[in-house]
Protein backbone atom coordinates (compact mmCIF):
# COMPACT_ATOMS: atom_id res chain seq x y z
CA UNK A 1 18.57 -26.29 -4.32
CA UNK A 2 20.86 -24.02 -2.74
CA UNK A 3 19.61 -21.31 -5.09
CA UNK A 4 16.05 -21.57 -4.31
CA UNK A 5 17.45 -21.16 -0.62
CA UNK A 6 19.37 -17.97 -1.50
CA UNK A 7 16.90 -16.34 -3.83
CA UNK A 8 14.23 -16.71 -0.87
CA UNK A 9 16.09 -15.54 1.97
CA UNK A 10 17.72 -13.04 -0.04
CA UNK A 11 13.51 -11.69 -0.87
CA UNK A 12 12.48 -12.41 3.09
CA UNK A 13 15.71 -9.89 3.91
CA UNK A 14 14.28 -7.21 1.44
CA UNK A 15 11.13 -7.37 2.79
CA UNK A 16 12.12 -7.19 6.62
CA UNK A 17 14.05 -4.62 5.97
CA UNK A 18 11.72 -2.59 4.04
CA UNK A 19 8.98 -3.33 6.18
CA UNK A 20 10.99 -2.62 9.27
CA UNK A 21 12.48 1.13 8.26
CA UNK A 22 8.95 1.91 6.75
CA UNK A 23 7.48 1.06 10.23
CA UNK A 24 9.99 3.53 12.06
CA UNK A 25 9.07 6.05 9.59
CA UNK A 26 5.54 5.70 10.18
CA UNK A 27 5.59 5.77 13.81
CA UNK A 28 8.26 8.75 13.70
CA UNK A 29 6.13 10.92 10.89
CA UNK A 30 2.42 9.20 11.38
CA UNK A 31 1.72 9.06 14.85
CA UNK A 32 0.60 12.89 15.71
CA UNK A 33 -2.23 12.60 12.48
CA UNK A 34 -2.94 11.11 8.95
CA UNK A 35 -1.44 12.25 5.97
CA UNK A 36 -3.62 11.77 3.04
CA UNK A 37 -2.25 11.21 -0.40
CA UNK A 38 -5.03 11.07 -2.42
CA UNK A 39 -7.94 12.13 -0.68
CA UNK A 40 -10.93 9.72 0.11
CA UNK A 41 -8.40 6.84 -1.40
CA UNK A 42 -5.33 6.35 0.49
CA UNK A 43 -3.61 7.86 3.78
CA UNK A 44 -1.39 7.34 6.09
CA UNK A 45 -2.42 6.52 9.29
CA UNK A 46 -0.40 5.09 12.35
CA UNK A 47 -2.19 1.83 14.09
CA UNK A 48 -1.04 -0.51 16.28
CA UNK A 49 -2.49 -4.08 15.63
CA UNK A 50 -2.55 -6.56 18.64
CA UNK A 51 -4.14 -8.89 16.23
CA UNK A 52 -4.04 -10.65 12.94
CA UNK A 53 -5.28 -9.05 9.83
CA UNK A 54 -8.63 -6.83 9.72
CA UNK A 55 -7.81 -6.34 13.66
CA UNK A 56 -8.96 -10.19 13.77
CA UNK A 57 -7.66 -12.64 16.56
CA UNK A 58 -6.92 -9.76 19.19
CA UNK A 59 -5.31 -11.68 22.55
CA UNK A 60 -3.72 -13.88 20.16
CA UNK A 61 -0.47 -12.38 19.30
CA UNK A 62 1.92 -14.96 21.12
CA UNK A 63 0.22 -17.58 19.05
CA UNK A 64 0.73 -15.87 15.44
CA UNK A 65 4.07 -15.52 16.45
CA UNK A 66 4.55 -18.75 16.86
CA UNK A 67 2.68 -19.52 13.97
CA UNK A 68 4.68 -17.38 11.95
CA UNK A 69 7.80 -19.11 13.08
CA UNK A 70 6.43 -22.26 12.21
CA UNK A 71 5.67 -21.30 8.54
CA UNK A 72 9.38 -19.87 7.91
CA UNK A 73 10.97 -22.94 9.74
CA UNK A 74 8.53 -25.41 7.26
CA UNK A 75 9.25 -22.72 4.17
CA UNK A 76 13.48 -22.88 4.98
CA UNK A 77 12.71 -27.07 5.05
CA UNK A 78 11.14 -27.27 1.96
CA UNK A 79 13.13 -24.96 -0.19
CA UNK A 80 15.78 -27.55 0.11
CA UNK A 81 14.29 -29.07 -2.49
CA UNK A 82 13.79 -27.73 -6.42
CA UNK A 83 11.04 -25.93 -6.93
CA UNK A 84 9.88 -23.33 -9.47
CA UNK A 85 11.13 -20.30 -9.74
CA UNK A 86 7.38 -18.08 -9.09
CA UNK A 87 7.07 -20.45 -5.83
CA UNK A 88 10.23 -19.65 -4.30
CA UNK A 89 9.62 -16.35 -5.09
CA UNK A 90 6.30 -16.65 -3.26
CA UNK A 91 7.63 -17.98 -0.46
CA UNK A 92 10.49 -15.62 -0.07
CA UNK A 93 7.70 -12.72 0.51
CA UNK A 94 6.02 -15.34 2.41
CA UNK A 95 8.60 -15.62 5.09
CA UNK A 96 9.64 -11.63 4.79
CA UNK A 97 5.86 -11.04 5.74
CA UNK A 98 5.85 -13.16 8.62
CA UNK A 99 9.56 -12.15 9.78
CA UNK A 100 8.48 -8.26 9.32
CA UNK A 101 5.70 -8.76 11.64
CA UNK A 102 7.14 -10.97 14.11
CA UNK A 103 9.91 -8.55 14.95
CA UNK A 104 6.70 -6.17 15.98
CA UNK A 105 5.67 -8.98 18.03
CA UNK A 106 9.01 -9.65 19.57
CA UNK A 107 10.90 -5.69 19.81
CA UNK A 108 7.38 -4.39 20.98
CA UNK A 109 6.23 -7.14 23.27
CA UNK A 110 5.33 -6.09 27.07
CA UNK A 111 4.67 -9.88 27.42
CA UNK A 112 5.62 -12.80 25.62
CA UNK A 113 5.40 -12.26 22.06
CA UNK A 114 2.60 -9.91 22.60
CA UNK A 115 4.07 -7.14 20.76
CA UNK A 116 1.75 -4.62 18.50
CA UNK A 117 2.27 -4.40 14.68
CA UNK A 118 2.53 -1.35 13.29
CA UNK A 119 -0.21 -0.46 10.50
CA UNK A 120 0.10 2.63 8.20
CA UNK A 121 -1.12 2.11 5.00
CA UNK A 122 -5.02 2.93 4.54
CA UNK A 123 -6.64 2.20 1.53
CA UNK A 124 -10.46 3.53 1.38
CA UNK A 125 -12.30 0.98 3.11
CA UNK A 126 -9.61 -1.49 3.32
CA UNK A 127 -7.75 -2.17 7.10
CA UNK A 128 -4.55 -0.58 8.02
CA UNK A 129 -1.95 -2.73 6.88
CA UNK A 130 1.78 -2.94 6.16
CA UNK A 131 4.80 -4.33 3.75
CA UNK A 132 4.79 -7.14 5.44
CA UNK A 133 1.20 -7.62 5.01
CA UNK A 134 1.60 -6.47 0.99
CA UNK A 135 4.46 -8.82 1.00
CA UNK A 136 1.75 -11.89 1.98
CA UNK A 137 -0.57 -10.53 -0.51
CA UNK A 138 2.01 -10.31 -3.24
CA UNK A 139 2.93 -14.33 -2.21
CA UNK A 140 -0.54 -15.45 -2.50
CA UNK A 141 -0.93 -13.94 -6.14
CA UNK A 142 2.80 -15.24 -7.19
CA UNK A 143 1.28 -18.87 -5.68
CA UNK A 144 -1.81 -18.77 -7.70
CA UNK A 145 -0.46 -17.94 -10.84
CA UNK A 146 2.45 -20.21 -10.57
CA UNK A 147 -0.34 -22.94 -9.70
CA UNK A 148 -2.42 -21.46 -12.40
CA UNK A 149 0.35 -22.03 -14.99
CA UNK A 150 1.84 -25.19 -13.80
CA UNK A 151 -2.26 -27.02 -14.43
């Protein structure tokens, strides 16, 4: 049990910590104009998200933050028990995801836990997103296939 605990905090840490220095970067080297990589495909390009993903929910960043401290407080109570291996995984970039955007939300607040998230990845016609967002994305596959395998 403690492992599971461990080995998903230990991925959540990873993930903040990527997610937070590759924010700084972007805001430091991104903000004055996009850098494309491979042209028509993927850029860089600095946003700042008040929202939830695809610039949804806009006004609603105090309650995704508290949303997102509700899933890593119910993720941390759960991974007290055993579980497999691909779900904690999955919930380790779960929690990194939501902890990598809720520092946005709490650093860059004007208001209470209104902060904007920083955005810099843009894939063709995909939204500006972030680790922390790729960290979700990652989670979701990890979950299915775990859930997948385990039927």
């Amino acid at each position: 049990m403690r492992r599971n605990l461990v080995t998903a905090v230990s991925i959540a840490a990873g993930v903040v910590a990527a997610d937070l220095i590759t924010k700084r970067y972007a805001a430091i080297h991104f903000a004055d104009g996009d850098v494309e990589v491979i042209p028509g495909f993927l850029s860089f390009t600095y946003t700042e998200n008040p929202g939830a993903a695809f610039s949804s929910f806009q006004a609603g960043g105090p309650f995704l933050a508290i949303a997102a401290m509700a899933v890593v407080a119910y993720l941390l109570f759960i991974l007290r028990q055993e579980r497999p291996r691909l779900e904690v995984i999955g919930f380790g970039f779960i929690m990194g995801g939501a902890l990598g955007n809720l520092a946005d939300r709490i650093f860059r607040a004007e208001g209470f836990l209104d902060g904007k998230v920083i955005d810099w990845i843009n894939l063709w016609s995909i939204p500006t997103f972030n680790l922390a967002d790729t960290s979700i994305t990652v989670a979701v596959v990890l979950l299915i296939i775990d859930a997948w395998q385990r039927r």
